[in-house]
PDB file of N, CA and C in Angstrom:
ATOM      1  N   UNK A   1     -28.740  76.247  83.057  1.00  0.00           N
ATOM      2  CA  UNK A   1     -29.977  75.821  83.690  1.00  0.00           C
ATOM      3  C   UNK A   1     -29.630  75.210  85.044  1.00  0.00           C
ATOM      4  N   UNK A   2     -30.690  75.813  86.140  1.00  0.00           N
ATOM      5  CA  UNK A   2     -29.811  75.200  87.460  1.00  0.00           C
ATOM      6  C   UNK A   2     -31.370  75.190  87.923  1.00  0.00           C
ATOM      7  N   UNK A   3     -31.171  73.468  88.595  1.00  0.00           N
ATOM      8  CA  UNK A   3     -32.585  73.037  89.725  1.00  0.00           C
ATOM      9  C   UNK A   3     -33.345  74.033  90.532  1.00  0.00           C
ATOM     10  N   UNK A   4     -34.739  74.025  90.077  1.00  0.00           N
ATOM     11  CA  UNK A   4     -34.801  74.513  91.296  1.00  0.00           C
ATOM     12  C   UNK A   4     -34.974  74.440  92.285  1.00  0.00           C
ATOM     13  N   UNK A   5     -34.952  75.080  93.224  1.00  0.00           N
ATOM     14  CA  UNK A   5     -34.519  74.668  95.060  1.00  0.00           C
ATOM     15  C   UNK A   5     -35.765  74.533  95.718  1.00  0.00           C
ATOM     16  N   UNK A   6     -35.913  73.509  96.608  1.00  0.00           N
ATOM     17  CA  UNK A   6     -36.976  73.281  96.782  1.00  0.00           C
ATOM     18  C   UNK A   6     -37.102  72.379  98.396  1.00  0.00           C
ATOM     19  N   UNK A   7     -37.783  72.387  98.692  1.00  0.00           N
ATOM     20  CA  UNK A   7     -37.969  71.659 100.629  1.00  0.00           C
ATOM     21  C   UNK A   7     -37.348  69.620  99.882  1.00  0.00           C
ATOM     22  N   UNK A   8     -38.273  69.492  99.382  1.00  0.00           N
ATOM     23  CA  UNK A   8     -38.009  68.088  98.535  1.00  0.00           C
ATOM     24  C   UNK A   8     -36.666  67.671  98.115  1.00  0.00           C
ATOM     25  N   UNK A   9     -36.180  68.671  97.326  1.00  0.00           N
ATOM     26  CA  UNK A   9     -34.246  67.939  96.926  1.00  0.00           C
ATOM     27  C   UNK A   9     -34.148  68.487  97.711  1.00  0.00           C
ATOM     28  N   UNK A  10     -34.057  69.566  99.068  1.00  0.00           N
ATOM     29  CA  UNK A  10     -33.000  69.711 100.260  1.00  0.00           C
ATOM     30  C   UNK A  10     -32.872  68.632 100.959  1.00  0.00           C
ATOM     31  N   UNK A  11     -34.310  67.543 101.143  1.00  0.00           N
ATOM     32  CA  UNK A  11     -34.660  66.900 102.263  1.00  0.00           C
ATOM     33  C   UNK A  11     -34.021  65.622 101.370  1.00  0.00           C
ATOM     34  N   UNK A  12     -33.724  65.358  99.606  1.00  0.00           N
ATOM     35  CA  UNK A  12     -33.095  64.060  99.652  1.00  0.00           C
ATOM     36  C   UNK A  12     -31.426  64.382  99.439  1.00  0.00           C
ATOM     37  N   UNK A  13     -31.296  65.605  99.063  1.00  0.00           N
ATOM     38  CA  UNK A  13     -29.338  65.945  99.315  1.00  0.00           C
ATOM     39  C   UNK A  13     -29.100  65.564 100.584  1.00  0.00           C
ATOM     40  N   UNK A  14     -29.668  66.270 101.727  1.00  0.00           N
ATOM     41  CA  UNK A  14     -29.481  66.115 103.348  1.00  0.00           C
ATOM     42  C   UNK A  14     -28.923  64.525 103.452  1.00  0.00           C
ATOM     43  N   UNK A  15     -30.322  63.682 102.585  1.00  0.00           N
ATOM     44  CA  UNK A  15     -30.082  62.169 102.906  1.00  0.00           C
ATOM     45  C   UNK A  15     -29.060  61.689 102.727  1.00  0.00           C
ATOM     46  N   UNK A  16     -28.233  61.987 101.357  1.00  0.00           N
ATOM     47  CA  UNK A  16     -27.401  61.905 100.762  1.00  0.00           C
ATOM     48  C   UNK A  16     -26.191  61.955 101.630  1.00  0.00           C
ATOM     49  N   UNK A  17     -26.096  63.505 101.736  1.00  0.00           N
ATOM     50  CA  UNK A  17     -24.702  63.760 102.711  1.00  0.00           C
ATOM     51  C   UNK A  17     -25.061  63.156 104.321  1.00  0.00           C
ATOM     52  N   UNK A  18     -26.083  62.469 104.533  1.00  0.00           N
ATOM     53  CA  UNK A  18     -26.134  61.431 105.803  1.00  0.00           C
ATOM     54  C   UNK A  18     -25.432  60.564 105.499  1.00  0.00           C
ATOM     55  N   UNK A  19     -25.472  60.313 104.918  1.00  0.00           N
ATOM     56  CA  UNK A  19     -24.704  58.363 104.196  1.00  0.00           C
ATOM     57  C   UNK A  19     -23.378  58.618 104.852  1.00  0.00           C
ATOM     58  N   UNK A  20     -22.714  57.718 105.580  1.00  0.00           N
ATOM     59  CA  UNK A  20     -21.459  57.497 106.098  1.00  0.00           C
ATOM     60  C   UNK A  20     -20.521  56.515 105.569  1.00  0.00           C
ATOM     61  N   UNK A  21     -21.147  55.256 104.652  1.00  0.00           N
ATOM     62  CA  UNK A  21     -19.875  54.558 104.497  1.00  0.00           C
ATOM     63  C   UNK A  21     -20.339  54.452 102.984  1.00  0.00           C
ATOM     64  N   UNK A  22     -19.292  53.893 102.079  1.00  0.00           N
ATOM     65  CA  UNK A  22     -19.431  53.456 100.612  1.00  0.00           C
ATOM     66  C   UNK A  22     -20.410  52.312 100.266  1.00  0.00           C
ATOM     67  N   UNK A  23     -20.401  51.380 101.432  1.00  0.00           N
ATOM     68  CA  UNK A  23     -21.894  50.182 101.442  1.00  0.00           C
ATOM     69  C   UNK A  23     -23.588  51.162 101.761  1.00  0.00           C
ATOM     70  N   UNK A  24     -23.172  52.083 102.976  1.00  0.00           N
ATOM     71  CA  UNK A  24     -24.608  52.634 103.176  1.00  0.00           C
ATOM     72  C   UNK A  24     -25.136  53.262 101.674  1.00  0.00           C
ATOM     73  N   UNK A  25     -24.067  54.098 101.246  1.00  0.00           N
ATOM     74  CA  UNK A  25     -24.721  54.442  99.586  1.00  0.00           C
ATOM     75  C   UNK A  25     -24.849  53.479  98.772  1.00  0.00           C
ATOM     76  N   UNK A  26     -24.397  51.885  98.444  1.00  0.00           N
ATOM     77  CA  UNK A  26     -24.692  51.427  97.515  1.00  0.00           C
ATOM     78  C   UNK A  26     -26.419  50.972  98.288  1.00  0.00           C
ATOM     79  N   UNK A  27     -26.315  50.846  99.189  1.00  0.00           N
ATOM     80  CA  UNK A  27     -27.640  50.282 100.012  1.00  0.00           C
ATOM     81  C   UNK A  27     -28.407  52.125  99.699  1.00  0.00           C
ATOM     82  N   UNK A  28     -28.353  52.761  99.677  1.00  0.00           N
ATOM     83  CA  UNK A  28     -29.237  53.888  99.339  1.00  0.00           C
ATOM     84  C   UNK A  28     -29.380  54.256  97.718  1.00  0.00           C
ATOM     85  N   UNK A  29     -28.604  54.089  97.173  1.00  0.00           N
ATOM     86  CA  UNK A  29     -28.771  53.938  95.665  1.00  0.00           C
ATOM     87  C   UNK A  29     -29.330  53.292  94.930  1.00  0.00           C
ATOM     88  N   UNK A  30     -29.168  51.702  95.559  1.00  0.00           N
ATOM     89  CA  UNK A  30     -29.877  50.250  94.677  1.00  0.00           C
ATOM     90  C   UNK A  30     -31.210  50.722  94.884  1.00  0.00           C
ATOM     91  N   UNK A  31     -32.003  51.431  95.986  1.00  0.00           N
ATOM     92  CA  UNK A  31     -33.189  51.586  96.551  1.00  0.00           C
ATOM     93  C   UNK A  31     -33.525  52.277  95.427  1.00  0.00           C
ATOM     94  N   UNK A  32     -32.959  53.739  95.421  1.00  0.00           N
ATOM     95  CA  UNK A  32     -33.360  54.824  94.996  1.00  0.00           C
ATOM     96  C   UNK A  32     -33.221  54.578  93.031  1.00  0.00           C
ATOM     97  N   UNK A  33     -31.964  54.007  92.785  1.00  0.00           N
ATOM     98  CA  UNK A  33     -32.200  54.141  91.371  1.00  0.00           C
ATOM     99  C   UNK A  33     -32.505  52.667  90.689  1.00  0.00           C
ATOM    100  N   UNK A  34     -32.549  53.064  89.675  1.00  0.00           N
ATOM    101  CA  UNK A  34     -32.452  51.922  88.710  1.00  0.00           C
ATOM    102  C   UNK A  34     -30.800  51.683  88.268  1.00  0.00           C
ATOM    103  N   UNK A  35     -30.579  50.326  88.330  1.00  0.00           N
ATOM    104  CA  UNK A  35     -29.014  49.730  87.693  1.00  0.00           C
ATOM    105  C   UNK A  35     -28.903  50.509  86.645  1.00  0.00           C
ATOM    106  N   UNK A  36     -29.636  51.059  85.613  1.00  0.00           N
ATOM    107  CA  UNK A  36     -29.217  51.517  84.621  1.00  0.00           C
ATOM    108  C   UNK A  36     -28.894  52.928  85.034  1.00  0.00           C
ATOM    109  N   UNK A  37     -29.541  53.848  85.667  1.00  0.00           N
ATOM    110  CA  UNK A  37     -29.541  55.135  86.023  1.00  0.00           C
ATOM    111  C   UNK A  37     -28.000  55.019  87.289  1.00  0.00           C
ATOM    112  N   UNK A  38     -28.030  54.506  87.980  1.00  0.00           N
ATOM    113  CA  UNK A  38     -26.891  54.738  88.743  1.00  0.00           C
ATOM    114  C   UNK A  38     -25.425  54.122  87.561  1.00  0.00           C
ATOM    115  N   UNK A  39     -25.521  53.446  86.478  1.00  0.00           N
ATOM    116  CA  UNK A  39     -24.581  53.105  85.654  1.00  0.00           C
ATOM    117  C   UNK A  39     -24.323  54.318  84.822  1.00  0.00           C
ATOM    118  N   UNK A  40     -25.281  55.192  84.813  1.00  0.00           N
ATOM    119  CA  UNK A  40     -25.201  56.234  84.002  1.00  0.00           C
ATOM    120  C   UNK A  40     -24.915  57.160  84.347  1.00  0.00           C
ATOM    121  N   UNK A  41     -24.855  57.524  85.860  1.00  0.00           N
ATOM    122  CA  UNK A  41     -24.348  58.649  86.693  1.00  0.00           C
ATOM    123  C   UNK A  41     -22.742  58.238  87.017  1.00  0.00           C
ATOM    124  N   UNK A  42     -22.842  56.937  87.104  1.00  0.00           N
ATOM    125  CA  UNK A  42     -20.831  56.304  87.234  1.00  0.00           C
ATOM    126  C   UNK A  42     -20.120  56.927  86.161  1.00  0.00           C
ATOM    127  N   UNK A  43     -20.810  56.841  85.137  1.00  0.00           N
ATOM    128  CA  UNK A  43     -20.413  57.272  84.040  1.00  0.00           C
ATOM    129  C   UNK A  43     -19.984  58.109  83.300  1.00  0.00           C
ATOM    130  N   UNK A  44     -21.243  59.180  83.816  1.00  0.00           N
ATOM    131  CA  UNK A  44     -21.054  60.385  84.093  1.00  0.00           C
ATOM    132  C   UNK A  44     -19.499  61.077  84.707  1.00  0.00           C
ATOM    133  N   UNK A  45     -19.513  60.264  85.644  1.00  0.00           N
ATOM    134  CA  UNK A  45     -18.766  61.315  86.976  1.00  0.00           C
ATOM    135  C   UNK A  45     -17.430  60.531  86.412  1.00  0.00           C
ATOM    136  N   UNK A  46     -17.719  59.254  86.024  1.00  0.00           N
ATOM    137  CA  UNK A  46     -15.799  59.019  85.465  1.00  0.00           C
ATOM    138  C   UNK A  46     -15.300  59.885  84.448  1.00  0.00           C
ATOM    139  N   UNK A  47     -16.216  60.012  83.237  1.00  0.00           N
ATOM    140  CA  UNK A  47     -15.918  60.810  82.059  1.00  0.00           C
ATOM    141  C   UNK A  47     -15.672  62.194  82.572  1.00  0.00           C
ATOM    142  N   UNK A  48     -16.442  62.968  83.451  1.00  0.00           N
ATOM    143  CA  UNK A  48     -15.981  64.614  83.786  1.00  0.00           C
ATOM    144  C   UNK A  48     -14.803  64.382  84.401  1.00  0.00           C
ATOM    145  N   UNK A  49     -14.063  63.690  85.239  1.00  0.00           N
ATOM    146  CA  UNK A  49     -13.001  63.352  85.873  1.00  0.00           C
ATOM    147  C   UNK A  49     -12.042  63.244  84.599  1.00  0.00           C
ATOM    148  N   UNK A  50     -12.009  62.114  83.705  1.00  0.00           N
ATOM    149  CA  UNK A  50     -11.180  62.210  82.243  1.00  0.00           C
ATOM    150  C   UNK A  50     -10.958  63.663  81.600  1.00  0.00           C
ATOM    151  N   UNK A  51     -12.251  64.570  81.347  1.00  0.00           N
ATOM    152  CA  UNK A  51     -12.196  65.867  80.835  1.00  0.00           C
ATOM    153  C   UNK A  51     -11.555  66.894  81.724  1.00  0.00           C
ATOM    154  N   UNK A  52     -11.313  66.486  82.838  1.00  0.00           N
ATOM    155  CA  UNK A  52     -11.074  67.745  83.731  1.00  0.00           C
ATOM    156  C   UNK A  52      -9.290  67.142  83.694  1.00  0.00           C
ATOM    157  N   UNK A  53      -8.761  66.008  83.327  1.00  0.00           N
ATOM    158  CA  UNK A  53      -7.744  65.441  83.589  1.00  0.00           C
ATOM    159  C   UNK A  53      -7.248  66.011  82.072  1.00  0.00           C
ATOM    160  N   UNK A  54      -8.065  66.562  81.497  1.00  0.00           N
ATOM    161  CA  UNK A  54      -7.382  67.022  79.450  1.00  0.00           C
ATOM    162  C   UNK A  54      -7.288  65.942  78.909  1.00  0.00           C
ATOM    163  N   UNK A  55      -8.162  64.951  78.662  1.00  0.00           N
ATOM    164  CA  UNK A  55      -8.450  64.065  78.207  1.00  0.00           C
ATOM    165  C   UNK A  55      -9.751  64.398  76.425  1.00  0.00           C
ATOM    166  N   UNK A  56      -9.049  64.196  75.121  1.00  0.00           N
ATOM    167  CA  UNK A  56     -10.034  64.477  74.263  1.00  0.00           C
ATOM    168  C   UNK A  56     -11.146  63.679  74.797  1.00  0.00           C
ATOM    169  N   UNK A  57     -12.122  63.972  73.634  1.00  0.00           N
ATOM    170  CA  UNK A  57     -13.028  63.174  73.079  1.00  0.00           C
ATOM    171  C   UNK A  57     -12.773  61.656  72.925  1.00  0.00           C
ATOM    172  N   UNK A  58     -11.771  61.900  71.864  1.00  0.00           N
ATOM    173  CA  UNK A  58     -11.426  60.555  71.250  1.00  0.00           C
ATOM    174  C   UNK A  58     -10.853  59.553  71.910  1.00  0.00           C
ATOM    175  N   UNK A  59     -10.016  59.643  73.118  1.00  0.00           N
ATOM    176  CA  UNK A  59      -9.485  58.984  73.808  1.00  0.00           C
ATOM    177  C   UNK A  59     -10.318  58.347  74.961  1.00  0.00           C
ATOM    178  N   UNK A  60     -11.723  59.394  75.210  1.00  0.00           N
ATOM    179  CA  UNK A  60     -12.386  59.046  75.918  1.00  0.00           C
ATOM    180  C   UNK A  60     -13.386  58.060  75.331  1.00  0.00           C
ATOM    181  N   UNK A  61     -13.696  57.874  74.210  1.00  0.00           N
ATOM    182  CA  UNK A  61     -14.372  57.080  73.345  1.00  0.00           C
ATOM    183  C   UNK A  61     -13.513  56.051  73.443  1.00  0.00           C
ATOM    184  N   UNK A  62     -12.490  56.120  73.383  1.00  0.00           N
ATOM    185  CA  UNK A  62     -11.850  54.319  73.210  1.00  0.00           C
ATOM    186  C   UNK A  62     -12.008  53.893  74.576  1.00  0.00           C
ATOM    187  N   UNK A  63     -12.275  54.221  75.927  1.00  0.00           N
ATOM    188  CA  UNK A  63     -12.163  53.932  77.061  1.00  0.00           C
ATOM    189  C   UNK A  63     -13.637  53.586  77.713  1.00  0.00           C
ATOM    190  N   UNK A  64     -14.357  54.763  77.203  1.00  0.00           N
ATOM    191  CA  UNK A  64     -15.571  54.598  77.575  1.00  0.00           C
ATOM    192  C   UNK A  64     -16.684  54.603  76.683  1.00  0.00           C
ATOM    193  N   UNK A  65     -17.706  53.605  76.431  1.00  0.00           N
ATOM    194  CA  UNK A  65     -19.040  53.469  75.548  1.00  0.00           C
ATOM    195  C   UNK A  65     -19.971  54.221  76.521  1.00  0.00           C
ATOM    196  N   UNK A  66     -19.732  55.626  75.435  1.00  0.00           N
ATOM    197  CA  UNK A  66     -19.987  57.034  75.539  1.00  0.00           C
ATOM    198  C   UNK A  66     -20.773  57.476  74.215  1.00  0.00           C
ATOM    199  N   UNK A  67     -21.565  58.387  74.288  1.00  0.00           N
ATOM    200  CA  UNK A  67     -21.542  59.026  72.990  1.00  0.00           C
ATOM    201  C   UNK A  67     -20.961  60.583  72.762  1.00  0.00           C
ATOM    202  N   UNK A  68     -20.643  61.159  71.574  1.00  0.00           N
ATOM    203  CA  UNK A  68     -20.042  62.026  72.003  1.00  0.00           C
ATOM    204  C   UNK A  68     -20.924  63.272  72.394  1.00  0.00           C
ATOM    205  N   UNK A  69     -22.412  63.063  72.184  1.00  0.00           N
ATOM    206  CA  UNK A  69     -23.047  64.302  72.572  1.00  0.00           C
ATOM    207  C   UNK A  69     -23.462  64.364  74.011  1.00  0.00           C
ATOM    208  N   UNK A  70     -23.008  63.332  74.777  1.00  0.00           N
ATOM    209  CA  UNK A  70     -23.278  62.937  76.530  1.00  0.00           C
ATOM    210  C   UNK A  70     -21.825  63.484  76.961  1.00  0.00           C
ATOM    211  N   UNK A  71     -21.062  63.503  76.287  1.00  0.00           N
ATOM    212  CA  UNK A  71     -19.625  64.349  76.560  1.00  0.00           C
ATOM    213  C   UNK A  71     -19.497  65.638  76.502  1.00  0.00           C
ATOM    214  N   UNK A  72     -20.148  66.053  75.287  1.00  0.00           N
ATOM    215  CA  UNK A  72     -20.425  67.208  74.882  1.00  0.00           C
ATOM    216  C   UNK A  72     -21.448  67.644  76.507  1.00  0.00           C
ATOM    217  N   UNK A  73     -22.146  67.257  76.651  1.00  0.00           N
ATOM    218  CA  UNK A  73     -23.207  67.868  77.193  1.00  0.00           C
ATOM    219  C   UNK A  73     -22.572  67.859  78.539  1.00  0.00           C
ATOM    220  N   UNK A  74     -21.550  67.406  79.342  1.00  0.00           N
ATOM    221  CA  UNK A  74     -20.330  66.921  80.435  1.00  0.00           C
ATOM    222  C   UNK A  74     -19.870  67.930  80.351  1.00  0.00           C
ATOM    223  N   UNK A  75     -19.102  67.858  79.139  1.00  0.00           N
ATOM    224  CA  UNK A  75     -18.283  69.429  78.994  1.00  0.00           C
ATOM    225  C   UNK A  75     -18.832  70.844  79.496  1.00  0.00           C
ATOM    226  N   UNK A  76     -20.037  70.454  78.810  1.00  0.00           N
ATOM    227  CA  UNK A  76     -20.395  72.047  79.070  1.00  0.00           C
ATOM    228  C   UNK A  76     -20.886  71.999  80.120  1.00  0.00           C
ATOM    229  N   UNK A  77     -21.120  71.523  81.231  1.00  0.00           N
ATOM    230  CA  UNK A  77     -21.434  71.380  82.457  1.00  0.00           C
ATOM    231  C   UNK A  77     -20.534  71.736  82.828  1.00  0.00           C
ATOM    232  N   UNK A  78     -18.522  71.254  83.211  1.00  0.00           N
ATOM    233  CA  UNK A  78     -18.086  71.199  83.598  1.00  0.00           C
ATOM    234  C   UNK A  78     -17.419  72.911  83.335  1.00  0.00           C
ATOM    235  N   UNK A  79     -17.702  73.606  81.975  1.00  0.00           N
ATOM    236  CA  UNK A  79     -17.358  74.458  81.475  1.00  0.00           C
ATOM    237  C   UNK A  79     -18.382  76.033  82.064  1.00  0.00           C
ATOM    238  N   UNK A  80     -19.337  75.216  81.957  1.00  0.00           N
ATOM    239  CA  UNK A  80     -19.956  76.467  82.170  1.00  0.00           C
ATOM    240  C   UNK A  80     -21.845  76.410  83.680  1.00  0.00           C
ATOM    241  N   UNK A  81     -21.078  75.287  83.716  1.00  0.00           N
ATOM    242  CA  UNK A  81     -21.995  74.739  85.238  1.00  0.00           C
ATOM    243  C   UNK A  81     -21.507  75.636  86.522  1.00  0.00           C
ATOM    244  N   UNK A  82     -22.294  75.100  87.997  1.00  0.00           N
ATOM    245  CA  UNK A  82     -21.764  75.270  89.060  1.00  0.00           C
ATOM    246  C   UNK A  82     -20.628  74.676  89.561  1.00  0.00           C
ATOM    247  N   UNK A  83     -19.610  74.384  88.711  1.00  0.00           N
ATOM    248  CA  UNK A  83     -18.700  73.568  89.489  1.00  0.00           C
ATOM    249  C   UNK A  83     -18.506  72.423  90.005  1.00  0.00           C
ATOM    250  N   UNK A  84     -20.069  71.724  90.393  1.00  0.00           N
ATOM    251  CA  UNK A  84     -20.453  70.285  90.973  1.00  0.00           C
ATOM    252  C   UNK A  84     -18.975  69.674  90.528  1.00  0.00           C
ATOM    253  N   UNK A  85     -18.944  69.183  89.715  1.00  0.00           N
ATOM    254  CA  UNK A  85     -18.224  67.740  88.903  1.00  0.00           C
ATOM    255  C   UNK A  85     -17.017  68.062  89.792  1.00  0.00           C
ATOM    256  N   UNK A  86     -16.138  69.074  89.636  1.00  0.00           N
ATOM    257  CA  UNK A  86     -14.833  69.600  89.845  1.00  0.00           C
ATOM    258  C   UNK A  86     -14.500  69.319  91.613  1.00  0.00           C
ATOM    259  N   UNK A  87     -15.477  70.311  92.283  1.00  0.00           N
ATOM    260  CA  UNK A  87     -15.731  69.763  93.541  1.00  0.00           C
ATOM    261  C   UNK A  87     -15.806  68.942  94.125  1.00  0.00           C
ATOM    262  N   UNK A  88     -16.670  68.117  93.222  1.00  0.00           N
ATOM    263  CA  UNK A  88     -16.716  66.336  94.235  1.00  0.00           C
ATOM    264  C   UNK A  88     -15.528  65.529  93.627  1.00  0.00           C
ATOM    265  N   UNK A  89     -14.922  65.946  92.495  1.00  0.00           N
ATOM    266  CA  UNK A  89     -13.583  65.396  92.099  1.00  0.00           C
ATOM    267  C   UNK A  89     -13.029  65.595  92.789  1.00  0.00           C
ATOM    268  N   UNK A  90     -12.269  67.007  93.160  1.00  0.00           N
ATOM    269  CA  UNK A  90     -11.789  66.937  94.145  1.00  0.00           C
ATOM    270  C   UNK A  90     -11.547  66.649  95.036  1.00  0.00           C
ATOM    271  N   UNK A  91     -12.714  66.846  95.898  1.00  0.00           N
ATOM    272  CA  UNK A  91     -12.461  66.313  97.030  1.00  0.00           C
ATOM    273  C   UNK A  91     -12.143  64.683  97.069  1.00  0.00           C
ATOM    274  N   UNK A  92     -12.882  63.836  96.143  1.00  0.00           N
ATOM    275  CA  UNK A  92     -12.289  62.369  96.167  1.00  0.00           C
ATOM    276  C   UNK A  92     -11.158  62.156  95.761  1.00  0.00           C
ATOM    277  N   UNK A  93     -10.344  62.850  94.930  1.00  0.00           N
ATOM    278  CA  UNK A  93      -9.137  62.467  94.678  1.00  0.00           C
ATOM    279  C   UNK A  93      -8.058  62.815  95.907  1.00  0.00           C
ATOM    280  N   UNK A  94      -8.674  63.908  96.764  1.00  0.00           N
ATOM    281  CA  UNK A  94      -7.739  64.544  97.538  1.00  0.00           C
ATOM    282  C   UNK A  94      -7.855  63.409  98.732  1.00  0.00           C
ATOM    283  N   UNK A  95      -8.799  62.551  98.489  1.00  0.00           N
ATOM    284  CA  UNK A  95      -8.654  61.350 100.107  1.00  0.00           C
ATOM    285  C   UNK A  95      -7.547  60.372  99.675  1.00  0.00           C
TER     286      UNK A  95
END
């Protein structure tokens, strides 16, 4: 299942990749999400980083208060998605 494309998420990705420093995004995030929703996207993006590193399940459970069907559902993103996760891993690990 992939978004669909639309004038609206082009015009808030654009915003997104405007952001220049690590403060301008926490200052564009606090706006935009809720503490819980941006805790849940951290979360997100640490755990696909663990799975892409060959990290089980189980190991990721002792590290992170996770469930395993939000892993599951990671996985198969990372497995059978566009690539997102892998990409922006990348590139942050590569700075």
């Amino acid at each position: 299942m992939t978004f669909k494309r639309n004038k609206d998420t082009d015009r808030l990705f654009k915003a997104v990749m405007s952001l220049e420093t690590v403060d301008e995004c926490y200052d564009f995030f606090e706006d935009l999400c809720t503490m819980k929703e941006l805790a849940d996207m951290t979360q997100r993006f640490k755990v696909a980083g663990m799975l892409l590193d060959g990290n089980t399940y189980e190991q990721i459970i002792e590290k992170v208060e996770i469930s395993t069907a939000t892993i599951s559902r990671i996985n198969r993103c990372i497995q059978y998605g566009g690539g997102g996760y892998k990409t922006a891993i990348d590139r942050v690990d590569a700075k």
